[in-house]
Protein backbone atom coordinates (compact mmCIF):
# COMPACT_ATOMS: atom_id res chain seq x y z
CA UNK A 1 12.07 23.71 -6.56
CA UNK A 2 14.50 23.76 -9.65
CA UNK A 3 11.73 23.65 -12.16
CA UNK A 4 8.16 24.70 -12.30
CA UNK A 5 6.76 21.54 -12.34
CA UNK A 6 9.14 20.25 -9.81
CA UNK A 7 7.56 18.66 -6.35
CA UNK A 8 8.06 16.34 -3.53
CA UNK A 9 5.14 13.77 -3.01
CA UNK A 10 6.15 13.29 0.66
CA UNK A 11 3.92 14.13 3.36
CA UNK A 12 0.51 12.71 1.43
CA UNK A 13 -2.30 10.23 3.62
CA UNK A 14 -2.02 6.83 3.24
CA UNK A 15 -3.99 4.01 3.60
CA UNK A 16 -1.83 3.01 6.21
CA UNK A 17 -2.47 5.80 8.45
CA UNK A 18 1.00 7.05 7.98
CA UNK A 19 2.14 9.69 5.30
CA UNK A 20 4.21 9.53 2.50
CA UNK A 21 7.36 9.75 2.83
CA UNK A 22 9.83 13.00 2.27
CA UNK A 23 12.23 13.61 -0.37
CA UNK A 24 11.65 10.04 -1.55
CA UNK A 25 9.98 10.43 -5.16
CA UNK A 26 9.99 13.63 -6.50
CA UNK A 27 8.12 14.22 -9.75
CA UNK A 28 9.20 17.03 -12.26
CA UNK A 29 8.93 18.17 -15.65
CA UNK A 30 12.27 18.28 -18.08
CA UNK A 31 15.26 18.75 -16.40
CA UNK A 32 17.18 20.11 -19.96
CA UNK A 33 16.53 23.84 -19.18
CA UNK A 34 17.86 24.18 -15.83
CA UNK A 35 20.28 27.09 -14.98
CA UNK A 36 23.07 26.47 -12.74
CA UNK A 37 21.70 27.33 -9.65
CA UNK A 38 18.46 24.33 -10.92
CA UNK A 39 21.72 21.67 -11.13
CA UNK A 40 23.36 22.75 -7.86
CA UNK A 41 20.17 22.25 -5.96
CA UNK A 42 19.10 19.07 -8.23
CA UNK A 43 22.82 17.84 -7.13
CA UNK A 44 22.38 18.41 -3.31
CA UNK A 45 19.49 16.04 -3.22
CA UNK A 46 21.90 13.22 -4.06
CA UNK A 47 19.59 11.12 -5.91
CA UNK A 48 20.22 7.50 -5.98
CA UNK A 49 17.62 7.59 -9.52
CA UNK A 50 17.16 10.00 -12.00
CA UNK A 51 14.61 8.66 -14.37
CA UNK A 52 14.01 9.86 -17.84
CA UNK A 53 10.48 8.64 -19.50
CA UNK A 54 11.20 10.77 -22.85
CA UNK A 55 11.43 8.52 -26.53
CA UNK A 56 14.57 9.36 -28.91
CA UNK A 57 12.54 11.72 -30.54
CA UNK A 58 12.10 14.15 -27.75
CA UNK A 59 16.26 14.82 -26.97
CA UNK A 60 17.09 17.80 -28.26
CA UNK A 61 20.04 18.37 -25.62
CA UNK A 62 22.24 16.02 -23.84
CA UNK A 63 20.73 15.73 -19.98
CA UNK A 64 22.72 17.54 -17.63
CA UNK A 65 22.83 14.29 -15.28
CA UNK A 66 23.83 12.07 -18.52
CA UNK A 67 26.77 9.88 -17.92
CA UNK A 68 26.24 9.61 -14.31
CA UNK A 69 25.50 6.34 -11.71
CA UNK A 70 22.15 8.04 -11.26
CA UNK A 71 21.01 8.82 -14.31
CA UNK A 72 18.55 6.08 -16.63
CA UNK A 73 16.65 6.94 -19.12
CA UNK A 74 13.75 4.21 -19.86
CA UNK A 75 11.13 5.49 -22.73
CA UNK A 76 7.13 5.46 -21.11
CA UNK A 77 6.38 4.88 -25.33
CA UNK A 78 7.20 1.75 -26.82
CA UNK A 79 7.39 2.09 -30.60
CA UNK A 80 6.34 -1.29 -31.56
CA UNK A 81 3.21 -0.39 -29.25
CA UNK A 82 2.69 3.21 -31.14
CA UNK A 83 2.72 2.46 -33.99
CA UNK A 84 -0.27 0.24 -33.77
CA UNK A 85 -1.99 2.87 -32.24
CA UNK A 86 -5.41 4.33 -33.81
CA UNK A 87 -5.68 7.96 -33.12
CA UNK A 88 -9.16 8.03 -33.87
CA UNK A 89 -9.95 5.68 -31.27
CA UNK A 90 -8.47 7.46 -28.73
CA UNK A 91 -10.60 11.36 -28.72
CA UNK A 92 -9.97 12.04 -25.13
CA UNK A 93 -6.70 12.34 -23.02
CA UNK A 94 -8.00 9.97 -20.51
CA UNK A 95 -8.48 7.12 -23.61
CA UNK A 96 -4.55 7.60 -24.64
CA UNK A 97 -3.82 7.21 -20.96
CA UNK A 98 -5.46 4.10 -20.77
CA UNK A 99 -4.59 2.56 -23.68
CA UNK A 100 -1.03 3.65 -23.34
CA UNK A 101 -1.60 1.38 -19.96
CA UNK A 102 -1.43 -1.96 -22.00
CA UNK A 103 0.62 -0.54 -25.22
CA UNK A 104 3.57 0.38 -23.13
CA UNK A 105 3.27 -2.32 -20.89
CA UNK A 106 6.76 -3.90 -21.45
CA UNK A 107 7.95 -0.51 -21.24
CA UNK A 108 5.75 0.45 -17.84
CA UNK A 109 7.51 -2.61 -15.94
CA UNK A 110 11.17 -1.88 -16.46
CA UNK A 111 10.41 1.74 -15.14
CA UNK A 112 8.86 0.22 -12.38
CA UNK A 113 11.59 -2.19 -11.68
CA UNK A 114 14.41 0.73 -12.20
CA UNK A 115 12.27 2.35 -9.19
CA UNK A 116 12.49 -0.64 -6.96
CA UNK A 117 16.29 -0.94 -7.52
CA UNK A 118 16.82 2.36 -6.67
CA UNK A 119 18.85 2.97 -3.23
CA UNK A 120 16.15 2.98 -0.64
CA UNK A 121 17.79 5.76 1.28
CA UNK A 122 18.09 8.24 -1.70
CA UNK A 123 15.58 10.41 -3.48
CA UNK A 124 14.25 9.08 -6.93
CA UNK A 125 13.40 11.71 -9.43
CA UNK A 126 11.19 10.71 -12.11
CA UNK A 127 10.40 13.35 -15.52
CA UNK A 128 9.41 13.40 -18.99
CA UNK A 129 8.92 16.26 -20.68
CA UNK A 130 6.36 18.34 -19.31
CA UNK A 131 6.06 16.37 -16.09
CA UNK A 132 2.13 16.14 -16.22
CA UNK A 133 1.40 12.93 -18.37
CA UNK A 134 3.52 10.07 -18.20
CA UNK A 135 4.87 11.14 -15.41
CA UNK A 136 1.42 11.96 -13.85
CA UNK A 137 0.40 8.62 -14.80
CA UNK A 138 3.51 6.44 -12.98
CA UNK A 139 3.40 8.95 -10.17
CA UNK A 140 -0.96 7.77 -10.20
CA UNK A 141 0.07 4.32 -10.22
CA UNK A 142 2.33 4.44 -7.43
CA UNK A 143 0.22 6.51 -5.14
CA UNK A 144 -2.35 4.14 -5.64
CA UNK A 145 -0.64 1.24 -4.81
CA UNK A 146 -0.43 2.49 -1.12
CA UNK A 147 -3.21 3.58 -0.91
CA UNK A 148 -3.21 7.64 -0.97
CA UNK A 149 -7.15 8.43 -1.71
CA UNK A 150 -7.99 9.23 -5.09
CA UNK A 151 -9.09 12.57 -4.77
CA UNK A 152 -5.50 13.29 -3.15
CA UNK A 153 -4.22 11.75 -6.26
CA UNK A 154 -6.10 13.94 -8.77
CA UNK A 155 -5.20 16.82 -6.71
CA UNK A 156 -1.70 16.62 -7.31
CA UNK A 157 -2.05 15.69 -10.85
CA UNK A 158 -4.12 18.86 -11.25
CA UNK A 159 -1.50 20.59 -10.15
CA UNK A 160 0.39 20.31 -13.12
CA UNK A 161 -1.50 23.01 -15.65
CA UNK A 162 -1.45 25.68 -13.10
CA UNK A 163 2.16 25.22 -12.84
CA UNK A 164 2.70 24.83 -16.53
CA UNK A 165 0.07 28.22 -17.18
CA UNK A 166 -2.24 25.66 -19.30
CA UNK A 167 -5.71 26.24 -17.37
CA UNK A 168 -6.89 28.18 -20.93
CA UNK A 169 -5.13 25.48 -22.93
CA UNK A 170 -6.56 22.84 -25.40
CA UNK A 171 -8.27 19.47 -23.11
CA UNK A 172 -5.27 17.41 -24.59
CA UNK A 173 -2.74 20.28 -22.66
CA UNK A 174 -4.69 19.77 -19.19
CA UNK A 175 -4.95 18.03 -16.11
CA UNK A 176 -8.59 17.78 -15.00
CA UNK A 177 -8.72 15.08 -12.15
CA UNK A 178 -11.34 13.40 -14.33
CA UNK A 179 -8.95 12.26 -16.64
CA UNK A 180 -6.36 10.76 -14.28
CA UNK A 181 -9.80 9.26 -11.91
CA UNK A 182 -10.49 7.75 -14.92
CA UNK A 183 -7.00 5.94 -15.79
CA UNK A 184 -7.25 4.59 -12.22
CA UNK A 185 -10.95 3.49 -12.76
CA UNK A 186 -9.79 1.83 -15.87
CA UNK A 187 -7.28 -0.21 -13.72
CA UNK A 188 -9.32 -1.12 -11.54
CA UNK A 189 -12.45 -2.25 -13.89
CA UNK A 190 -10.23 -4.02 -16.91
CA UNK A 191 -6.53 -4.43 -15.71
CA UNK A 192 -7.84 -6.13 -12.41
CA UNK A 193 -6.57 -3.64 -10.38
CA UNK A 194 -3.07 -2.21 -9.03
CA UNK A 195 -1.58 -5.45 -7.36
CA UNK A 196 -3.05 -7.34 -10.54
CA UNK A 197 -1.53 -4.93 -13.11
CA UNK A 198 1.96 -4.90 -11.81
CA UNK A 199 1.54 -8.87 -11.17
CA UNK A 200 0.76 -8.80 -15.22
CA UNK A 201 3.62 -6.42 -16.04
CA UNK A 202 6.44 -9.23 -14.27
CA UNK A 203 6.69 -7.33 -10.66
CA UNK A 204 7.46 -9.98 -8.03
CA UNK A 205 6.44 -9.38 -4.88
CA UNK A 206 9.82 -8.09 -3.10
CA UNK A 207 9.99 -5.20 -5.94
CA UNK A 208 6.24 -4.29 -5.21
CA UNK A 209 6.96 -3.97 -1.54
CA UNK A 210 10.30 -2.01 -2.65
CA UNK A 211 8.17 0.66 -4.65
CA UNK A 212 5.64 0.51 -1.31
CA UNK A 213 8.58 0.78 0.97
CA UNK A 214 10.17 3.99 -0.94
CA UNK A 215 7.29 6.09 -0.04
CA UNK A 216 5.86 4.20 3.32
CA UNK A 217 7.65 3.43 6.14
CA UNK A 218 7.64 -0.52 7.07
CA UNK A 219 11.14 -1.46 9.29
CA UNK A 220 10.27 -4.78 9.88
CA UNK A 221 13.31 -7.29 10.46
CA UNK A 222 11.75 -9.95 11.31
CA UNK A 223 8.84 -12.69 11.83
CA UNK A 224 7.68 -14.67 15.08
CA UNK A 225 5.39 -17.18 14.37
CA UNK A 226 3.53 -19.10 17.03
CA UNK A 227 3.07 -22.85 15.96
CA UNK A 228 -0.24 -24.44 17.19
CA UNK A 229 -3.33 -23.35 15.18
CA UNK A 230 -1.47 -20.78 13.94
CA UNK A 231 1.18 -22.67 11.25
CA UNK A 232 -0.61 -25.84 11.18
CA UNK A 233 -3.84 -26.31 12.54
CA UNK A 234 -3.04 -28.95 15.44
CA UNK A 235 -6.09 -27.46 17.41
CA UNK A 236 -8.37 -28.90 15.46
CA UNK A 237 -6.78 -32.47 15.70
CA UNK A 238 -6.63 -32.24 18.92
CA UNK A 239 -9.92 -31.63 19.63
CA UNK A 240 -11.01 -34.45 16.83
CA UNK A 241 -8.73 -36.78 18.80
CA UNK A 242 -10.41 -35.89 22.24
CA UNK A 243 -13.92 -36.19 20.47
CA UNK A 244 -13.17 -39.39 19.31
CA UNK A 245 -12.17 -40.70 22.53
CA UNK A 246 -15.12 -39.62 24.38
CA UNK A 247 -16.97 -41.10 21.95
CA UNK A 248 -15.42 -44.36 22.37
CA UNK A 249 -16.87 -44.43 25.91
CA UNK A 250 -20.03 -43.19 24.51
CA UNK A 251 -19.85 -39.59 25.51
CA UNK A 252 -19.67 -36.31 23.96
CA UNK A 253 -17.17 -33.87 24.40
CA UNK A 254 -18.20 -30.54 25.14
CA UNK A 255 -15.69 -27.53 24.59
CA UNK A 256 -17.20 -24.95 27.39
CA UNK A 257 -14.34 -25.32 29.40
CA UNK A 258 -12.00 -26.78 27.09
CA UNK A 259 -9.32 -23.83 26.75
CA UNK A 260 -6.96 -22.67 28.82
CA UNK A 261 -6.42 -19.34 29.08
CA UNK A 262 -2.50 -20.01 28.43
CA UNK A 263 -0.50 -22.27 26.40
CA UNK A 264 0.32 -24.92 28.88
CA UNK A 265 -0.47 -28.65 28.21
CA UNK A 266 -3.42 -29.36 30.49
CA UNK A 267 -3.62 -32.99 28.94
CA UNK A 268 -3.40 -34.18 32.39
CA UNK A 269 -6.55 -31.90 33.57
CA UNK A 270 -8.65 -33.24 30.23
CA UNK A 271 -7.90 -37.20 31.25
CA UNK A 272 -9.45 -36.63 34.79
CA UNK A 273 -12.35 -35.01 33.54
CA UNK A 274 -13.02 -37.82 31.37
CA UNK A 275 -12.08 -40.14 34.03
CA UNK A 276 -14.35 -39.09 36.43
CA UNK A 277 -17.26 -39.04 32.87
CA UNK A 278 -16.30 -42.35 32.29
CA UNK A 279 -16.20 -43.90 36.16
CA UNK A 280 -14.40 -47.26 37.49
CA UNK A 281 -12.75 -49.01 34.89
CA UNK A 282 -11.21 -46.56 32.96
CA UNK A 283 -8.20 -46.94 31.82
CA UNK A 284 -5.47 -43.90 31.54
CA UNK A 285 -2.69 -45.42 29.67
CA UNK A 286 -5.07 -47.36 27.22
CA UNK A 287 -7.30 -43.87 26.41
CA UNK A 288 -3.92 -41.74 25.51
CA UNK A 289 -2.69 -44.48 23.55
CA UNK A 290 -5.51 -44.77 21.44
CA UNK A 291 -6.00 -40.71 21.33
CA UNK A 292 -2.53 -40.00 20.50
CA UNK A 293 -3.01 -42.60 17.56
CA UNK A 294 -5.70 -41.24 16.28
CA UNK A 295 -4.38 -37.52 16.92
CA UNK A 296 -1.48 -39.23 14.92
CA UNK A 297 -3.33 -40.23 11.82
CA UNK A 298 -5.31 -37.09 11.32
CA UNK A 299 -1.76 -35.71 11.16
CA UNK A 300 -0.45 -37.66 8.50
CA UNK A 301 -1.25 -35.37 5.53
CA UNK A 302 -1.13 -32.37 7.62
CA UNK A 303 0.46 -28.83 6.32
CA UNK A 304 0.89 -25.03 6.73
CA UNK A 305 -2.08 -23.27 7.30
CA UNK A 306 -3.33 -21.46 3.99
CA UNK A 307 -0.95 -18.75 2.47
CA UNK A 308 1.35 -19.62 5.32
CA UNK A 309 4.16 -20.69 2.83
CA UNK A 310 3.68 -18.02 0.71
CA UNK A 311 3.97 -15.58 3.41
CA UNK A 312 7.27 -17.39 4.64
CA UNK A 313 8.74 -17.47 0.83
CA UNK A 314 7.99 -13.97 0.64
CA UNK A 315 9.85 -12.79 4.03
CA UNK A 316 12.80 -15.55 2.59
CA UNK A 317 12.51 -13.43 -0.40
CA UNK A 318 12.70 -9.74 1.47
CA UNK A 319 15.39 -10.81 3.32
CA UNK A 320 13.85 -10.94 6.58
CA UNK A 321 14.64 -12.99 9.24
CA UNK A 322 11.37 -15.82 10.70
CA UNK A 323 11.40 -17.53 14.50
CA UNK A 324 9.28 -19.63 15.54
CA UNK A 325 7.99 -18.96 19.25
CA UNK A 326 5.62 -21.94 20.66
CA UNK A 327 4.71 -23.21 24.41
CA UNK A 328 5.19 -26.65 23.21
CA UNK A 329 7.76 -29.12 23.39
CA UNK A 330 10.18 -28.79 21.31
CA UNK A 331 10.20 -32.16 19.85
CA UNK A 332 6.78 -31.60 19.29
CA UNK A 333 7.19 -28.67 17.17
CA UNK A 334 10.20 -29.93 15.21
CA UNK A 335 8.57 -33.50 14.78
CA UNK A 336 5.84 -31.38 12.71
CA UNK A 337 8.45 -29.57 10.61
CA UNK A 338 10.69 -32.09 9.90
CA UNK A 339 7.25 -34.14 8.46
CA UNK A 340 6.73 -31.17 5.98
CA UNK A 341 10.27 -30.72 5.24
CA UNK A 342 10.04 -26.65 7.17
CA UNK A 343 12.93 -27.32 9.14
CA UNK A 344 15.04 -24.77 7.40
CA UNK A 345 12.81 -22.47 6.94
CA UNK A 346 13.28 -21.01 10.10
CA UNK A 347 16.34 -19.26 11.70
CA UNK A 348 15.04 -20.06 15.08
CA UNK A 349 12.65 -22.52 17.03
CA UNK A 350 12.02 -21.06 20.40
CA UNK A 351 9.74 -23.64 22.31
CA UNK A 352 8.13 -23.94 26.29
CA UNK A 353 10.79 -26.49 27.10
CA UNK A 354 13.10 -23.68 27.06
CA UNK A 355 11.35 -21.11 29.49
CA UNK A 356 9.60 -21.50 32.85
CA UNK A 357 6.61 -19.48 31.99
CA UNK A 358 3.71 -19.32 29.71
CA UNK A 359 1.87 -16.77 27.40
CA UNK A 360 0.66 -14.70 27.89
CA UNK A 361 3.90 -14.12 29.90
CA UNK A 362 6.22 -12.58 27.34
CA UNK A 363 9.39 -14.50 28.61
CA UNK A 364 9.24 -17.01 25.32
CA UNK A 365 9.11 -13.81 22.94
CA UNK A 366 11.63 -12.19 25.00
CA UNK A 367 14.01 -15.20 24.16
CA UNK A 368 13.09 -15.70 20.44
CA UNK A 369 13.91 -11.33 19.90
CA UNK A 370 17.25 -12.00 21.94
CA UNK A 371 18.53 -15.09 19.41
CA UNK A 372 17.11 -12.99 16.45
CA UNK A 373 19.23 -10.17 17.56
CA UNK A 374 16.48 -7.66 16.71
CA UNK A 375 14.70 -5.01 19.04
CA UNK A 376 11.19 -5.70 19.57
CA UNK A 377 10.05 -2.81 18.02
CA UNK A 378 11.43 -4.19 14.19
CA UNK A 379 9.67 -7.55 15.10
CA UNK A 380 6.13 -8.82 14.17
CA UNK A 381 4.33 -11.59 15.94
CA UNK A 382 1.78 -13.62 14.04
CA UNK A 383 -0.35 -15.33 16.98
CA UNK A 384 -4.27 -17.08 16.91
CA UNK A 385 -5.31 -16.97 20.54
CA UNK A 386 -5.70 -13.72 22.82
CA UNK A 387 -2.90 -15.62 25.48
CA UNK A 388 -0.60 -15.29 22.11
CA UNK A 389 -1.44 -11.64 21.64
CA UNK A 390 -1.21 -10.74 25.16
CA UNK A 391 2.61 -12.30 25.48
CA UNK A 392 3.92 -10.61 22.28
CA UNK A 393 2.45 -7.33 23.27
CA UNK A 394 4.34 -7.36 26.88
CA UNK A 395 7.11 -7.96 24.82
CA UNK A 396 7.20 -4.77 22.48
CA UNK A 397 6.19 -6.02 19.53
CA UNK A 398 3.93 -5.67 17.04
CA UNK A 399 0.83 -8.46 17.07
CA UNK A 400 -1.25 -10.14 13.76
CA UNK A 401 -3.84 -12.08 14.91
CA UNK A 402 -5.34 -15.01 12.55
CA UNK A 403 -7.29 -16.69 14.96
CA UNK A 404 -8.01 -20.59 14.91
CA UNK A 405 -11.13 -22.22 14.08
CA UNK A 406 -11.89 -22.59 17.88
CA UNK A 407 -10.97 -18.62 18.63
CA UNK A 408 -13.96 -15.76 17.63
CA UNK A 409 -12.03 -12.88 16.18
CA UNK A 410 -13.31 -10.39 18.54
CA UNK A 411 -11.33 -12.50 21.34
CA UNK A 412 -8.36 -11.58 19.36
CA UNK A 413 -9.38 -7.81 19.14
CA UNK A 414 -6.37 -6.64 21.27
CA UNK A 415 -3.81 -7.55 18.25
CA UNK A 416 -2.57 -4.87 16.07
CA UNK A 417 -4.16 -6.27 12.89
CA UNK A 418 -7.05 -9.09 12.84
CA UNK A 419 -6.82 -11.61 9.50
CA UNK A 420 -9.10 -14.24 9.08
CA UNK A 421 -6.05 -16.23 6.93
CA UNK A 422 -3.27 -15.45 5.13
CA UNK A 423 -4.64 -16.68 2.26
CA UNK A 424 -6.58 -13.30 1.77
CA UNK A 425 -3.56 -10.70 3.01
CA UNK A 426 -0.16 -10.58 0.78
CA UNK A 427 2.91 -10.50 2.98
CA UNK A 428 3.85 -6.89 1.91
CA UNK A 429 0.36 -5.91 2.57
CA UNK A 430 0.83 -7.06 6.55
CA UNK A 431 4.16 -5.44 6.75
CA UNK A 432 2.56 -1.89 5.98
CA UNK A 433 -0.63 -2.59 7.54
CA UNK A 434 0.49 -3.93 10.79
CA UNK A 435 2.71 -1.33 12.01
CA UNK A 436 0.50 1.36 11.31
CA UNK A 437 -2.79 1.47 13.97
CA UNK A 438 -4.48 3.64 11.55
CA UNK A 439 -4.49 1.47 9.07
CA UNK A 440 -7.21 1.55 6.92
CA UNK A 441 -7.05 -1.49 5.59
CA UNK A 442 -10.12 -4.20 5.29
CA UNK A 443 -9.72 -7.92 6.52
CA UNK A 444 -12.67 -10.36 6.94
């Protein structure tokens, strides 16, 4: 490249399963000294950022990008941060790294927002002066945030003394993978960890999953949600509701043959049963009446599932576009949203009313991708029953199971990514994770 420091993080493992991406962050050392034919191949990259972490003191030339769209400089080294700073306390490179974590905090986040800003479909170029510290430091943090392994990490920071001829030079000079290990440790141990740390320095969650998406491919355009015991547990009032009316006739309900192996409405199957429990004298009309009542009641202060909202706030947020596609009525499913004021949340409500078939037959996912306008492949389907799995899968796209409390997760173990709730996976984290079979990521 144009300088000796110079290099393209593309093409590094993920946790994902997927690489880095190519000429999307490139890391190099000043770009002051380069000689025209440095510029000319600088220029043909066509960065959308060129980011400068050098302080006042350090400019000893104008830039050869200044006074361009792509050009920012933001200082790593905030002064009212340094000057506090005890040199005595700090006898090791990997103690001014970590320090410089929390001194330069304020500083830290507006580089990281400049990042996220950048044009997603342009190179971002980041420097200081030698290219190994504070550059090797944001590069660290941003490599760790998806998940490239650690070792991978210090090997590329490494890098940087053999390219600069310091291998012989002072420990402060160097790049042992100790010292950058160590920063990382530090984050993890007392700054609560990547996602915690940028959470501290003001990220919100669309500009984390910008600086994820710059360097790991996630073209999701959209969200299908199924709606029973998947938004809102209604699974588990309905089966209270059935329990109680057994129990009214002084019977108990068991669930071995409760489930259908679709999502039709077998209400009609689950009143003879208990018609034929209960014998002469019962009464059809009277038992759904009082059911449906009760059902009714248990829904009264009933919501989202946990991290449900967050996850739709999120996509609202990331500009992505959320369906909802459920075998129920449609009245059913609106009655619900309407009651927790979710209406609007949704572009579109795709329900059984409007389809002759049921999952696991695709046909209702088929209809939801058609009003969305996206191709299956862009789309992710958030399900909690194998039939739900099954019908997104015939349809292209791209399954997350969070099974209900009545569904073991190894029936679910088809789907692209098992969650036991949303509550424990961020919404950029599924994005990633999802698409990407290899994925190494952990969910209980």
């Amino acid at each position: 490249m144009w300088s000796p420091n110079a290099r393209d993080l593309g093409g590094l493992p993920t946790r994902y399963g997927v690489p880095t991406r190519a000429r999307a962050l490139i890391r190099s050392d000043s770009l002051d000294i380069l000689d025209a034919a440095g510029l000319a191949e600088l220029e043909a990259l066509r960065p959308g950022l060129v980011l400068d972490l050098r302080s006042d003191w350090e400019l000893k030339r104008p830039h050869p990008l200044a006074g361009t769209p792509a050009y920012q400089r933001i200082a790593w080294i905030d002064p009212e941060g340094e000057a506090l700073r005890v040199p005595e306390d700090e006898p090791r490179l990997v103690d001014v790294y970590r320090n410089s974590l929390s001194r330069n905090s304020a500083h830290i986040g507006r580089i990281l927002r400049a990042v996220a800003a950048a044009p997603a479909d342009r190179p971002v170029v980041v420097h200081c002066k030698s290219g190994k510290d504070r550059t090797g430091l944001l590069v660290a943090l941003l490599l760790d945030l998806i998940g490239v392994p650690r070792d991978v990490i210090a090997e590329d920071y490494a890098v940087s003394e053999v390219r600069l001829g310091l291998q012989d030079a002072p420990e402060f000079f160097r790049t042992r993978p100790e010292t950058i290990l160590g920063s990382l440790q530090y984050v993890d141990e007392q700054l609560g960890g990547i996602r915690t740390y940028l959470t501290g320095l003001g990220l919100r969650e669309p500009e984390v999953y910008q600086l994820m998406a710059r360097l790991v491919p996630a073209e999701v355009r959209a969200i299908v949600f199924d709606f029973d015991g998947l938004l809102m547990d209604t699974e588990t009032t309905m089966v209270e509701s059935w329990k109680a009316e057994w129990a009214h006739h002084g019977l108990e309900l068991s669930l071995d043959d409760f489930w259908p192996g679709h999502g039709g409405d077998i209400s009609d199957t689950r009143y003879a049963v208990l018609a034929a429990a209960v014998g002469a004298g019962f009464d059809r009309d009277e038992s759904h009446a009082r059911r449906t009542a009760h059902r009714d009641r248990l829904h009264a202060e009933l919501d989202f599932r946990p991290g449900i909202r967050d996850w739709i706030w999120t996509a609202r947020e990331l500009g992505l576009q959320l369906a909802i596609a459920s075998s129920s009525p449609r009245e059913w499913v609106v009655g619900h949203l309407q009651r927790v004021d979710a209406v609007e949340l949704f572009d579109h409500i795709v329900t059984g009313d409007e389809v002759a078939t049921h999952k696991p037959d695709p046909a209702i996912y088929e209809l939801a991708l058609q009003r969305l306008g996206v191709p299956a492949p862009d789309a992710l389907a958030v399900e909690d029953t194998a039939h739900g799995v099954a019908a997104a899968q015939a349809a292209g796209m791209v399954a997350v199971a969070i099974p209900n409390p009545y569904v073991a997760p190894t029936a679910v173990s088809t789907a692209d990514l098992v969650v036991g709730s949303a509550d424990q996976l961020m919404l950029t984290e599924l994005l990633f994770s999802a698409r990407s079979k290899g994925s190494t990521l952990v969910t209980e």
